[in-house]
C-alpha atoms as a PDB file:
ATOM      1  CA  UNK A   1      74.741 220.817 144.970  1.00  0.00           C
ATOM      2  CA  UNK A   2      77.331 218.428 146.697  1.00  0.00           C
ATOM      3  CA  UNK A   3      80.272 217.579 144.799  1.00  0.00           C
ATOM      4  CA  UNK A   4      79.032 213.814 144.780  1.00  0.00           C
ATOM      5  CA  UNK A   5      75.818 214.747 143.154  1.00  0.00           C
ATOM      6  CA  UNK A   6      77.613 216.918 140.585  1.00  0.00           C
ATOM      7  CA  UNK A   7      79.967 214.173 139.567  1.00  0.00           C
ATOM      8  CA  UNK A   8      76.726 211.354 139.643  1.00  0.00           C
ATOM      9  CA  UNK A   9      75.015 213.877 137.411  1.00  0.00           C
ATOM     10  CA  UNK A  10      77.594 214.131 134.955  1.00  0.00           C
ATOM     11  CA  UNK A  11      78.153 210.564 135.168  1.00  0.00           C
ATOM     12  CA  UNK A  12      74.679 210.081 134.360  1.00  0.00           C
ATOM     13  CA  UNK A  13      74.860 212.068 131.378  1.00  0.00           C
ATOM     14  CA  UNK A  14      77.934 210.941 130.115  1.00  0.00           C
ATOM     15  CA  UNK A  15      76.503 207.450 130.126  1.00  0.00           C
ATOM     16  CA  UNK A  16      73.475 208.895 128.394  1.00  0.00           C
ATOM     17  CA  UNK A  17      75.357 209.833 125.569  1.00  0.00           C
ATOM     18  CA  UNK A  18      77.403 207.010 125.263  1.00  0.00           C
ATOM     19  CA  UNK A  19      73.960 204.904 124.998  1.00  0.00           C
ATOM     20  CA  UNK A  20      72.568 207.517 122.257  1.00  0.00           C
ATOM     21  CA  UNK A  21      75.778 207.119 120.214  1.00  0.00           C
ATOM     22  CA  UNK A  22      75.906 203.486 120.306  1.00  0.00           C
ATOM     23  CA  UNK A  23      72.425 203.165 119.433  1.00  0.00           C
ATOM     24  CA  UNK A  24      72.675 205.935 116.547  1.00  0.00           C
ATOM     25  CA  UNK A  25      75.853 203.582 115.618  1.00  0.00           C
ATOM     26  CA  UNK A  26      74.058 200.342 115.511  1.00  0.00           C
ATOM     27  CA  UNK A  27      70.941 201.937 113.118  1.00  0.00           C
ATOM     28  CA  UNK A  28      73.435 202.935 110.461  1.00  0.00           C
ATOM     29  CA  UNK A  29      75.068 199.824 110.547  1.00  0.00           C
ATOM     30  CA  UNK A  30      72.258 197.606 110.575  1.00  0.00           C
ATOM     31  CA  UNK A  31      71.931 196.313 107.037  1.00  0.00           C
ATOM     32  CA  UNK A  32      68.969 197.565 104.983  1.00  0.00           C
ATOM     33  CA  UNK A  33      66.298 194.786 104.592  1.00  0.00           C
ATOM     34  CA  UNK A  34      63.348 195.865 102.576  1.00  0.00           C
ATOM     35  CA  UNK A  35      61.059 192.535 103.061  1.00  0.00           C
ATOM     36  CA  UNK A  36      59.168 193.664 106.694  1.00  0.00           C
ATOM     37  CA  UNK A  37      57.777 190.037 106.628  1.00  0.00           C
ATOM     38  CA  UNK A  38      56.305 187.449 105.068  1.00  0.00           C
ATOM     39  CA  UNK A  39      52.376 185.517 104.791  1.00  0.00           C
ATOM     40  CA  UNK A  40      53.351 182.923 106.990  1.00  0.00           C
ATOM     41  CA  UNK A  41      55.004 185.013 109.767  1.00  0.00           C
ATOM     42  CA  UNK A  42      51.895 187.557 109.610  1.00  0.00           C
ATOM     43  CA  UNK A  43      49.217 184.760 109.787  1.00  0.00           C
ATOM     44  CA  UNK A  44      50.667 183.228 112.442  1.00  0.00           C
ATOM     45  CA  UNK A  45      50.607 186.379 114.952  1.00  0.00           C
ATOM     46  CA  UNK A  46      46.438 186.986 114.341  1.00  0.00           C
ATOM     47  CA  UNK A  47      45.262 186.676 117.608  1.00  0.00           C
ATOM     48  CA  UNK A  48      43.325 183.005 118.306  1.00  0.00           C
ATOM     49  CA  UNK A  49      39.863 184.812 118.264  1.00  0.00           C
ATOM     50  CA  UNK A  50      40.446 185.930 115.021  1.00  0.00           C
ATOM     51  CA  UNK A  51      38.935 183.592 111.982  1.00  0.00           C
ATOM     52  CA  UNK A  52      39.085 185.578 109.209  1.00  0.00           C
ATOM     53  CA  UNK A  53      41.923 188.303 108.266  1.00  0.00           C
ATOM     54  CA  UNK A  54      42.416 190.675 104.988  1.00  0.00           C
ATOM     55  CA  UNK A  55      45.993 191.349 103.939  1.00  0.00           C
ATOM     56  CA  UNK A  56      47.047 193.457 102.059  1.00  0.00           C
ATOM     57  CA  UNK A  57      50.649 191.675 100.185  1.00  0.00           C
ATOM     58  CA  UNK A  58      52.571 195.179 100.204  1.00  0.00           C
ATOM     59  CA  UNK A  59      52.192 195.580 103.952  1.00  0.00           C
ATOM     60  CA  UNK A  60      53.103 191.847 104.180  1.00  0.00           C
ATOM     61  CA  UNK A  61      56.795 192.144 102.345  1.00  0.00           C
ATOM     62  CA  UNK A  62      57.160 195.631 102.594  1.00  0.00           C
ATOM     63  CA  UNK A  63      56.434 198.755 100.110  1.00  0.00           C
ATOM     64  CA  UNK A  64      59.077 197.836  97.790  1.00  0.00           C
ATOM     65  CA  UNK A  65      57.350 194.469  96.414  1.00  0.00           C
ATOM     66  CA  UNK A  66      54.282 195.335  94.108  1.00  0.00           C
ATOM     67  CA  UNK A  67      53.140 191.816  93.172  1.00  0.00           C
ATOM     68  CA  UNK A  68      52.496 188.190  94.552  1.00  0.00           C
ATOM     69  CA  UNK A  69      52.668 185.065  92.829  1.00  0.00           C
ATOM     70  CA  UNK A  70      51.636 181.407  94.291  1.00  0.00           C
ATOM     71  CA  UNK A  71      53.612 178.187  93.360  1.00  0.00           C
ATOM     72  CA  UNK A  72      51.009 175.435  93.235  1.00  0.00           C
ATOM     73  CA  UNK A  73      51.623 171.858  93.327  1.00  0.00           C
ATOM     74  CA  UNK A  74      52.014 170.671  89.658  1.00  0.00           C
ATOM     75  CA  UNK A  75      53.376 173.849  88.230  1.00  0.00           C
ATOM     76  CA  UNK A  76      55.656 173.209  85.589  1.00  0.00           C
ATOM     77  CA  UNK A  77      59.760 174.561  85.970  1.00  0.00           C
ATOM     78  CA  UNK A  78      59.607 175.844  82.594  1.00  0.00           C
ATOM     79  CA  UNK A  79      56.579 177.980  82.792  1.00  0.00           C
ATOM     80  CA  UNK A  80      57.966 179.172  86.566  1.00  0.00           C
ATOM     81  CA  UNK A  81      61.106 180.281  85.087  1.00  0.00           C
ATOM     82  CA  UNK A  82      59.261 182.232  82.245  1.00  0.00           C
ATOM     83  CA  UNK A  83      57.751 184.167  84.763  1.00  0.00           C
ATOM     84  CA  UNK A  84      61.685 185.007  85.613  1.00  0.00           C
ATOM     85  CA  UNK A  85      61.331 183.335  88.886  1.00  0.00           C
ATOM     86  CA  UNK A  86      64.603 182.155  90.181  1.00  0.00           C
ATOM     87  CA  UNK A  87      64.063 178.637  90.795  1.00  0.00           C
ATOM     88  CA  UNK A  88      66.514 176.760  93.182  1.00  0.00           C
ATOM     89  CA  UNK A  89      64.505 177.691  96.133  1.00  0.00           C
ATOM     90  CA  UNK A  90      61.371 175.952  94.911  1.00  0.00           C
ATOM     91  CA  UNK A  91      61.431 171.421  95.496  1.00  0.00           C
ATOM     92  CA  UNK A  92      60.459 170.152  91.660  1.00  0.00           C
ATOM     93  CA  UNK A  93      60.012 166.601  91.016  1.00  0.00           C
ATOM     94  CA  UNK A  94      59.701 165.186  87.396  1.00  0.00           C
ATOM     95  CA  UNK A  95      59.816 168.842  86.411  1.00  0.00           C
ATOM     96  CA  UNK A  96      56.672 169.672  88.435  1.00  0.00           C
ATOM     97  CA  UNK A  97      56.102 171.019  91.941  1.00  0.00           C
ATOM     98  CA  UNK A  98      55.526 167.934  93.989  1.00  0.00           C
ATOM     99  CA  UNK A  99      52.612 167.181  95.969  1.00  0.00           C
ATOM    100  CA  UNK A 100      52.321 169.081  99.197  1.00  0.00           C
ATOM    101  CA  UNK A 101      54.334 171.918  98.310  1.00  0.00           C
ATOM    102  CA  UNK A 102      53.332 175.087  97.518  1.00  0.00           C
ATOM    103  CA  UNK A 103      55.041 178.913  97.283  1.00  0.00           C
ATOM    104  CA  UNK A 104      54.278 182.531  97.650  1.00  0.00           C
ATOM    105  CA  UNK A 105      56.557 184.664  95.868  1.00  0.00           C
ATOM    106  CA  UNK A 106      56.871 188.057  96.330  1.00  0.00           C
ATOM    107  CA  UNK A 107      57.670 190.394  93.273  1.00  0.00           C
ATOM    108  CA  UNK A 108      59.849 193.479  93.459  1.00  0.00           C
ATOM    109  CA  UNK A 109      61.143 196.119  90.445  1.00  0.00           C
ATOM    110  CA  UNK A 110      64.450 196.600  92.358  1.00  0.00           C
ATOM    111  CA  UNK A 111      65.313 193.773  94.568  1.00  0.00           C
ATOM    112  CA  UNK A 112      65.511 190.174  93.813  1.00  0.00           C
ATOM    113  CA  UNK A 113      62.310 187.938  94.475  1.00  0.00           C
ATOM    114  CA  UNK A 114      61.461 186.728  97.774  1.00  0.00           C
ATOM    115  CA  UNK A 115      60.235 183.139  97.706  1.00  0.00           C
ATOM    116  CA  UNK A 116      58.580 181.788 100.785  1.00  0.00           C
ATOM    117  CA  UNK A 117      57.715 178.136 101.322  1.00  0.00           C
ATOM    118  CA  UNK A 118      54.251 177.472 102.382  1.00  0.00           C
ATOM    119  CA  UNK A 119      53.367 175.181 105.353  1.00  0.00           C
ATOM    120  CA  UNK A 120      49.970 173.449 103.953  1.00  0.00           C
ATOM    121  CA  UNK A 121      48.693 172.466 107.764  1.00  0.00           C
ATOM    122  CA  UNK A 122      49.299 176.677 108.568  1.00  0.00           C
ATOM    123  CA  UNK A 123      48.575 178.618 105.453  1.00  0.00           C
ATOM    124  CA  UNK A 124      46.333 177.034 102.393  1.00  0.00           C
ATOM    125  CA  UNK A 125      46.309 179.029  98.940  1.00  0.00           C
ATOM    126  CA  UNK A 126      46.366 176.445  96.592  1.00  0.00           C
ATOM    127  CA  UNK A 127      42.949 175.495  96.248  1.00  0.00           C
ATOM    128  CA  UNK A 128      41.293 178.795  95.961  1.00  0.00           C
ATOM    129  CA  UNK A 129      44.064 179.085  93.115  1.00  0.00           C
ATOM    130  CA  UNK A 130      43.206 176.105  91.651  1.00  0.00           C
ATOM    131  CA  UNK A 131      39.628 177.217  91.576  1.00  0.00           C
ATOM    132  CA  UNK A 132      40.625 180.372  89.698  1.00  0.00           C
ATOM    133  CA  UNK A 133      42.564 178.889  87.200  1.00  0.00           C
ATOM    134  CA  UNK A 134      39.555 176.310  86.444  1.00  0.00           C
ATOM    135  CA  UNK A 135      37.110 179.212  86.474  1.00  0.00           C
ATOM    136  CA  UNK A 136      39.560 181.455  83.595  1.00  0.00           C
ATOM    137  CA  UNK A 137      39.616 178.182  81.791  1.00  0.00           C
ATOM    138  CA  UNK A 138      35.914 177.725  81.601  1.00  0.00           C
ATOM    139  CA  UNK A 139      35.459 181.371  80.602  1.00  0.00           C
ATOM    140  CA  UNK A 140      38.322 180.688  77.482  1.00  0.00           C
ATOM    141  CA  UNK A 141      40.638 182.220  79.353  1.00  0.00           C
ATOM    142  CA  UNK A 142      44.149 180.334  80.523  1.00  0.00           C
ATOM    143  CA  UNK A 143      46.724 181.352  82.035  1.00  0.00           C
ATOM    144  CA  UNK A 144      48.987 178.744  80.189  1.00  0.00           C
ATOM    145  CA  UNK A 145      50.304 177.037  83.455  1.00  0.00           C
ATOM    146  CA  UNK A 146      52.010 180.086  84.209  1.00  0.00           C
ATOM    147  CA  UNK A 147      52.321 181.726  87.845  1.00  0.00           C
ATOM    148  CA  UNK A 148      49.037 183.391  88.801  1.00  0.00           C
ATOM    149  CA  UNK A 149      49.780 187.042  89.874  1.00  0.00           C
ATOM    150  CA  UNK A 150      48.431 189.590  92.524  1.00  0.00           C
ATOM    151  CA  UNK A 151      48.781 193.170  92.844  1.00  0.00           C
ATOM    152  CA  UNK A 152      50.740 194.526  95.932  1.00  0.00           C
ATOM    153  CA  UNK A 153      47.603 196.644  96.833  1.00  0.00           C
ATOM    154  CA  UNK A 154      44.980 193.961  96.337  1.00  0.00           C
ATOM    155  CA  UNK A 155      43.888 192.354  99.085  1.00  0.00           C
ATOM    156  CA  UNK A 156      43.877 188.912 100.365  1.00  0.00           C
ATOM    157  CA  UNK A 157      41.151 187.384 102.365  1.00  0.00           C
ATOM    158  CA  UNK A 158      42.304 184.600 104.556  1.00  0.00           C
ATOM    159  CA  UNK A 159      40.180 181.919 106.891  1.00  0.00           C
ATOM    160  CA  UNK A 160      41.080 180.257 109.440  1.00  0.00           C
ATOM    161  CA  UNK A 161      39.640 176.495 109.408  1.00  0.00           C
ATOM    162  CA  UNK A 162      40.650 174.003 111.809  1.00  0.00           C
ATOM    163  CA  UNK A 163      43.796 175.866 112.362  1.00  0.00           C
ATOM    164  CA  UNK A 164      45.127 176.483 108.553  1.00  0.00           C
ATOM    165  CA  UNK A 165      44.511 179.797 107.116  1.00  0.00           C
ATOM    166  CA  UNK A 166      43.087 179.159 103.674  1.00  0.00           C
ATOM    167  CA  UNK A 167      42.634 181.944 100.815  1.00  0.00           C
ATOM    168  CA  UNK A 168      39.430 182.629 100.330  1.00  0.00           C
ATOM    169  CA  UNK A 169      39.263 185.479  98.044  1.00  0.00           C
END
């Protein structure tokens, strides 16, 4: 081997392992974020021939949140922040959640909730809530105004109608 091609080779590798190191740097200084993403995000990304999707909320916001809660319009503060829900992220009017606004929240054991604000014309959940709650209160059963709950595992099955995913089950 030339002495040029010696020299380009080790240049080569050096510059290899400078790349590996700052790489390797930049991992263990990247701050750890345990939410992976949220229902809006996720929905949004289906491809366009795709009308109906099942989610699954712990693959949504990550491992580390077990639960979901929606945030319909109506819901009362008080009864939100019994549920321990920190509150300044969610719009309240006349201690209610105004018209047009709705929440998911995601629940974790060890980290703080995540509270995502729902766009109505992209992702619908409010009136297959609503439905729920009407259907409990039929049976006897209420859930007091509270914040209606789903396991992390349990899935969610989402349709796409004139281009606003809706719950659907």
């Amino acid at each position: 081997m030339t002495k040029f091609a010696r020299n380009l080779t080790a240049a080569i590798i050096a510059i290899f392992i400078v790349v590996l190191m700052v790489l390797l740097a930049a991992s263990t200084l990247r701050e750890d974020n345990p939410l992976e993403g949220n229902l809006s995000s996720t929905l949004s990304k289906a491809p366009n021939n795709l009308d109906v999707m099942s989610l699954i909320p712990s693959d949504v916001y990550g491992k580390d949140y077990a639960a979901i809660g929606f945030i319909c319009p109506g819901m009362k503060e008080d009864k939100v922040e019994e549920a321990q829900i920190d509150t300044k992220n969610i719009s309240f009017e006349d201690g209610k959640v105004p018209e047009g606004k709705s929440y998911a929240v995601a629940i974790s054991q060890s980290a703080k909730p995540f509270i995502e604000e729902l766009d109505p014309e992209k992702v619908e959940v409010c009136e297959m809530i609503d439905m729920q709650v009407k259907a409990m209160e039929k049976q006897g059963q209420s859930l007091d105004g509270g914040v209606p709950m789903v396991q992390g595992a349990q899935p969610l099955a989402f349709e796409r109608k004139d281009g606003t995913w809706k719950l659907v089950g």
